[in-house]
Structure formats: structure tokens, C-alpha cells
C-alpha atoms as a PDB file:
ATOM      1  CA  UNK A   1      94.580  55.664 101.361  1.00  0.00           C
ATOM      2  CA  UNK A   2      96.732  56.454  98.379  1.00  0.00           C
ATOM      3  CA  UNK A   3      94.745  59.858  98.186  1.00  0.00           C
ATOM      4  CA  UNK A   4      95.207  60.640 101.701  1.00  0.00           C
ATOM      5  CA  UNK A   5      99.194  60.252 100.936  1.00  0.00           C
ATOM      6  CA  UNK A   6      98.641  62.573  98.166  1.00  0.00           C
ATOM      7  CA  UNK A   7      97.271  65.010  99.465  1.00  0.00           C
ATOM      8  CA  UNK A   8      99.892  65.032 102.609  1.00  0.00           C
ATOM      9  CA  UNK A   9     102.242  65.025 100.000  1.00  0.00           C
ATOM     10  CA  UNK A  10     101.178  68.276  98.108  1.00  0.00           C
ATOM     11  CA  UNK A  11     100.723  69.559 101.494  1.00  0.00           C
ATOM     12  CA  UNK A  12     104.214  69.177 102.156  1.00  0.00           C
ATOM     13  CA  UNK A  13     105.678  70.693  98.897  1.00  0.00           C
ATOM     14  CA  UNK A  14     103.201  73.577  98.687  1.00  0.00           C
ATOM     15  CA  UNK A  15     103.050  74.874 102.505  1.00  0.00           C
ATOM     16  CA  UNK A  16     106.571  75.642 103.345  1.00  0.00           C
ATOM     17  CA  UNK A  17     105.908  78.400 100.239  1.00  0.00           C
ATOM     18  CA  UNK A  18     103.050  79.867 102.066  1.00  0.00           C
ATOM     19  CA  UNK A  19     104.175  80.513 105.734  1.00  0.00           C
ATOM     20  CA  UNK A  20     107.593  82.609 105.144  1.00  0.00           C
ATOM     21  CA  UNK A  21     108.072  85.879 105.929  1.00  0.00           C
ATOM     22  CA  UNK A  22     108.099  88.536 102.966  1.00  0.00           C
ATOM     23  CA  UNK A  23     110.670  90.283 102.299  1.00  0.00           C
ATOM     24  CA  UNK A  24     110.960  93.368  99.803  1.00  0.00           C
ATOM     25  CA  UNK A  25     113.476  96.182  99.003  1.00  0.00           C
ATOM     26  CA  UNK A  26     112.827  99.653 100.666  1.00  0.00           C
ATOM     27  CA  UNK A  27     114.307 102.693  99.380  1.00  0.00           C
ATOM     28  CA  UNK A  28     112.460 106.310  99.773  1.00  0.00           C
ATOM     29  CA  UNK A  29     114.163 107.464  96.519  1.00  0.00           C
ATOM     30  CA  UNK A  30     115.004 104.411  94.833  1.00  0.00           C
ATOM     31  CA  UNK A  31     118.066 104.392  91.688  1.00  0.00           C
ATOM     32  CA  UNK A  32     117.191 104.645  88.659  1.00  0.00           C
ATOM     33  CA  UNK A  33     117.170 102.274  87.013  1.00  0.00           C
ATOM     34  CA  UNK A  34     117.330 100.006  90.008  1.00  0.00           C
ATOM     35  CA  UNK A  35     119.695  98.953  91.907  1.00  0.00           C
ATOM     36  CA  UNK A  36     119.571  96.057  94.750  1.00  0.00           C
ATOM     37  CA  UNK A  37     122.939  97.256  96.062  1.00  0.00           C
ATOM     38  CA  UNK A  38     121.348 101.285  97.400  1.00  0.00           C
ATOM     39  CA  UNK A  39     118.248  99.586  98.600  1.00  0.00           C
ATOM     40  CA  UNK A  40     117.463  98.019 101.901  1.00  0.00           C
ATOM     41  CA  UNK A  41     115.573  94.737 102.355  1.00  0.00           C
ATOM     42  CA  UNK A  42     113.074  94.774 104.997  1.00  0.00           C
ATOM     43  CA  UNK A  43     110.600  92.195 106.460  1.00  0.00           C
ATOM     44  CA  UNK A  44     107.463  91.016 107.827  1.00  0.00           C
ATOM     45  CA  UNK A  45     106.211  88.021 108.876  1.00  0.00           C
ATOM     46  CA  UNK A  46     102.664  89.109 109.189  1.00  0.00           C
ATOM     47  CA  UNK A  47      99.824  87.782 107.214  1.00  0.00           C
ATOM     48  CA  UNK A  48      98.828  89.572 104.240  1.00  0.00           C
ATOM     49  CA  UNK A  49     101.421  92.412 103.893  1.00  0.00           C
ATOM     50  CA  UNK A  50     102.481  93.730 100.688  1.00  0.00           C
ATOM     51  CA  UNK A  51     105.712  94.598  98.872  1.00  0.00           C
ATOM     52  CA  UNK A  52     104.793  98.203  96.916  1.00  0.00           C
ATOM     53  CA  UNK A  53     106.403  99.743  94.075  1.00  0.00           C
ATOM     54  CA  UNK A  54     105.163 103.536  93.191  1.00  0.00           C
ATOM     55  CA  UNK A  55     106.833 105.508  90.157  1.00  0.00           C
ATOM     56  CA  UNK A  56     106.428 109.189  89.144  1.00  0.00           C
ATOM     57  CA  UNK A  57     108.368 110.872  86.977  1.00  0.00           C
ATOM     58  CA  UNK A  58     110.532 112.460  89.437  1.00  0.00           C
ATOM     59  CA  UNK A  59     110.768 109.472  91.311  1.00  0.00           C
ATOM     60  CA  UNK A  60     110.236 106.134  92.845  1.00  0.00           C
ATOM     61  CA  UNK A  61     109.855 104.392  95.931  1.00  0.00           C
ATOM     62  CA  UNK A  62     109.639 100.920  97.201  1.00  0.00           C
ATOM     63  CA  UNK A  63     108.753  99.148 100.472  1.00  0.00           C
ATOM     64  CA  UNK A  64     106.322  96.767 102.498  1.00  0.00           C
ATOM     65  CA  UNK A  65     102.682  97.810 103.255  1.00  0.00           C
ATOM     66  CA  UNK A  66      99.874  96.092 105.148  1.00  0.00           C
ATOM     67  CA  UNK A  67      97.488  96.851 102.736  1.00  0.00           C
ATOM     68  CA  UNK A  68      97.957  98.089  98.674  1.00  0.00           C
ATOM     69  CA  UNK A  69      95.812  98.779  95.297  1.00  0.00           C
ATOM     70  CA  UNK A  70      97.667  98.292  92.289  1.00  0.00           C
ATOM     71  CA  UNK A  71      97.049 101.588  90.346  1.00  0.00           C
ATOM     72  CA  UNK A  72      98.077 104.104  87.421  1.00  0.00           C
ATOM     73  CA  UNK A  73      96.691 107.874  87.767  1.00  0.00           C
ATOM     74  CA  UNK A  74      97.590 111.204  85.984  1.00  0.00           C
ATOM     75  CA  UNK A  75     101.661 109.606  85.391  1.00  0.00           C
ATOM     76  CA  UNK A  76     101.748 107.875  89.008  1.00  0.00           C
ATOM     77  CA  UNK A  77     101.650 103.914  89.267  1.00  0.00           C
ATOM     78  CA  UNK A  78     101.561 101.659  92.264  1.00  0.00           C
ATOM     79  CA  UNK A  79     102.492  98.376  91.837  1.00  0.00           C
ATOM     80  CA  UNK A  80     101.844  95.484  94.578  1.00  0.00           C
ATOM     81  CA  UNK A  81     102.933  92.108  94.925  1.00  0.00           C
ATOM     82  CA  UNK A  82     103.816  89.721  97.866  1.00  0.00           C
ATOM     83  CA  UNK A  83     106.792  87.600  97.319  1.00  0.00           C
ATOM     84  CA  UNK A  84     109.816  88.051  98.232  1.00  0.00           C
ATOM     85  CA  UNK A  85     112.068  90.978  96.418  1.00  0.00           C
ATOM     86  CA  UNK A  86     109.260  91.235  93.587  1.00  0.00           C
ATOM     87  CA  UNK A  87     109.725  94.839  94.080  1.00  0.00           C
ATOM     88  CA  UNK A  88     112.918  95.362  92.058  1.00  0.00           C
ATOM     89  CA  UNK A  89     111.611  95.662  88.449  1.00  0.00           C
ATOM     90  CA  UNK A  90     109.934  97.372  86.577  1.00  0.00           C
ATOM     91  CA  UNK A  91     107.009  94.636  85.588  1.00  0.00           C
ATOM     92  CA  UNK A  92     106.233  92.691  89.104  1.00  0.00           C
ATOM     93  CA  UNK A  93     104.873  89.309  88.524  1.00  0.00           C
ATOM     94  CA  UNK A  94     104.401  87.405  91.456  1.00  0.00           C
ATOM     95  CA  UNK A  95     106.475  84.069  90.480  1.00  0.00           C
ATOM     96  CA  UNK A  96     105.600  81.789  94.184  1.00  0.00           C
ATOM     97  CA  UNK A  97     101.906  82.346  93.027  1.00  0.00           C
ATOM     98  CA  UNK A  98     102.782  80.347  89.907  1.00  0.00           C
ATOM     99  CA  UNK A  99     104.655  77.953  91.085  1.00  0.00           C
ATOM    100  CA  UNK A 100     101.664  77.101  93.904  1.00  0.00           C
ATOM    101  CA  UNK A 101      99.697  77.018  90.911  1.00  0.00           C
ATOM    102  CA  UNK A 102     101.865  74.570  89.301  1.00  0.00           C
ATOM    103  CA  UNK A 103     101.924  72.247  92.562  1.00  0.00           C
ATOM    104  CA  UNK A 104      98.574  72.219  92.800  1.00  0.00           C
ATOM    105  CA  UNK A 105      97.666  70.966  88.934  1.00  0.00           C
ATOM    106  CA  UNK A 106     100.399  68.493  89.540  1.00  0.00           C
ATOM    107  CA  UNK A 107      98.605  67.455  92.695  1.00  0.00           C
ATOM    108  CA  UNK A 108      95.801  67.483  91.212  1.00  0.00           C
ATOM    109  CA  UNK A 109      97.032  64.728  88.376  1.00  0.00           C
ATOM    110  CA  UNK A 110      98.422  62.704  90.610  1.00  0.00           C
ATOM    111  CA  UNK A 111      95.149  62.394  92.907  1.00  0.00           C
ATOM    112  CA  UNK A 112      93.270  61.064  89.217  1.00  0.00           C
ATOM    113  CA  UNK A 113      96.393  58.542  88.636  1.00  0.00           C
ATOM    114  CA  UNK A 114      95.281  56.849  91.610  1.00  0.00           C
END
């Protein structure tokens, strides 16, 4: 029984993470260096979209993709990530996907308590 409560429980914490929209800045020539306030923030709510980053030297562009490959060729990068706004910097590190990971070893410590 007290597993079954523990597992709702992480349920609980960790879902409400997992079913939002994304959301990610769009701009077709972004600032440089960024800048949240000349970019617009667009959504999806479908499963499996990406936020994209790509970067040449004459310029850079961010928005939301269905599908993306992370990527540096001959001076041009794409960068992908799917959280919401991870698109703004330069390095994108997808922060929700840590913190799931976090709930879940917690979860996972409290299910061996009991």
C-alpha cells in the first residue's frame, strides 16, 4: 500500500511537468546578442515538437519545429531543446529534463524507505 501511495505521489509531482505546452522564442533574424524583448514567443501543444536555435556568422534564428538534429557544420550550428524558452542562450540545456530526473531518484528513495 505505502508503495502504491508513492508512486501516485511521484506521479503527481512529475506529470504536470510533462503535459504543458512548449513554448520558445521565434525571431527570423534574432539580436545579437539576444534579446527576449525583439523576439516573439510562440507555442505548441503537440507532442514532441522542438524549440531550435541555428547560428551562422551572419546570423541567427530561433523558433519551434516538429522535428530537429542538434548539429555544427562548416560555421553553422543547430541547437534543439524542448522546454520552455530554452532557446534564448547561447548554451541550451534542457533544465525540466533535470528536474524529472531529480523527482524520479527522489521517488525512487522514498519507494526503498518503505
Amino acid at each position: 500500500m505505502k508503495v502504491l501511495f508513492t508512486f501516485f505521489l511521484c506521479a503527481i509531482i512529475v506529470l504536470p511537468t510533462l503535459v504543458n505546452g512548449l513554448q520558445c522564442y521565434s525571431c527570423e533574424v534574432c539580436a545579437n546578442p539576444f534579446s527576449a524583448n525583439g523576439a516573439v514567443i510562440v507555442s505548441s501543444n503537440a507532442t514532441g515538437d522542438f524549440c531550435y536555435k541555428i547560428s551562422a556568422s551572419v546570423a541567427t534564428s530561433r523558433g519551434i519545429v516538429p522535428t530537429c538534429v542538434t548539429a555544427n557544420v562548416l560555421g553553422v550550428g543547430t541547437w534543439c531543446c524542448n522546454t520552455n524558452l530554452c532557446n534564448a542562450g547561447q548554451s541550451i540545456v534542457p533544465m525540466d529534463f533535470k528536474i524529472i530526473i531529480l523527482a524520479f531518484l527522489i521517488c525512487i528513495g522514498l519507494m526503498k524507505m518503505f
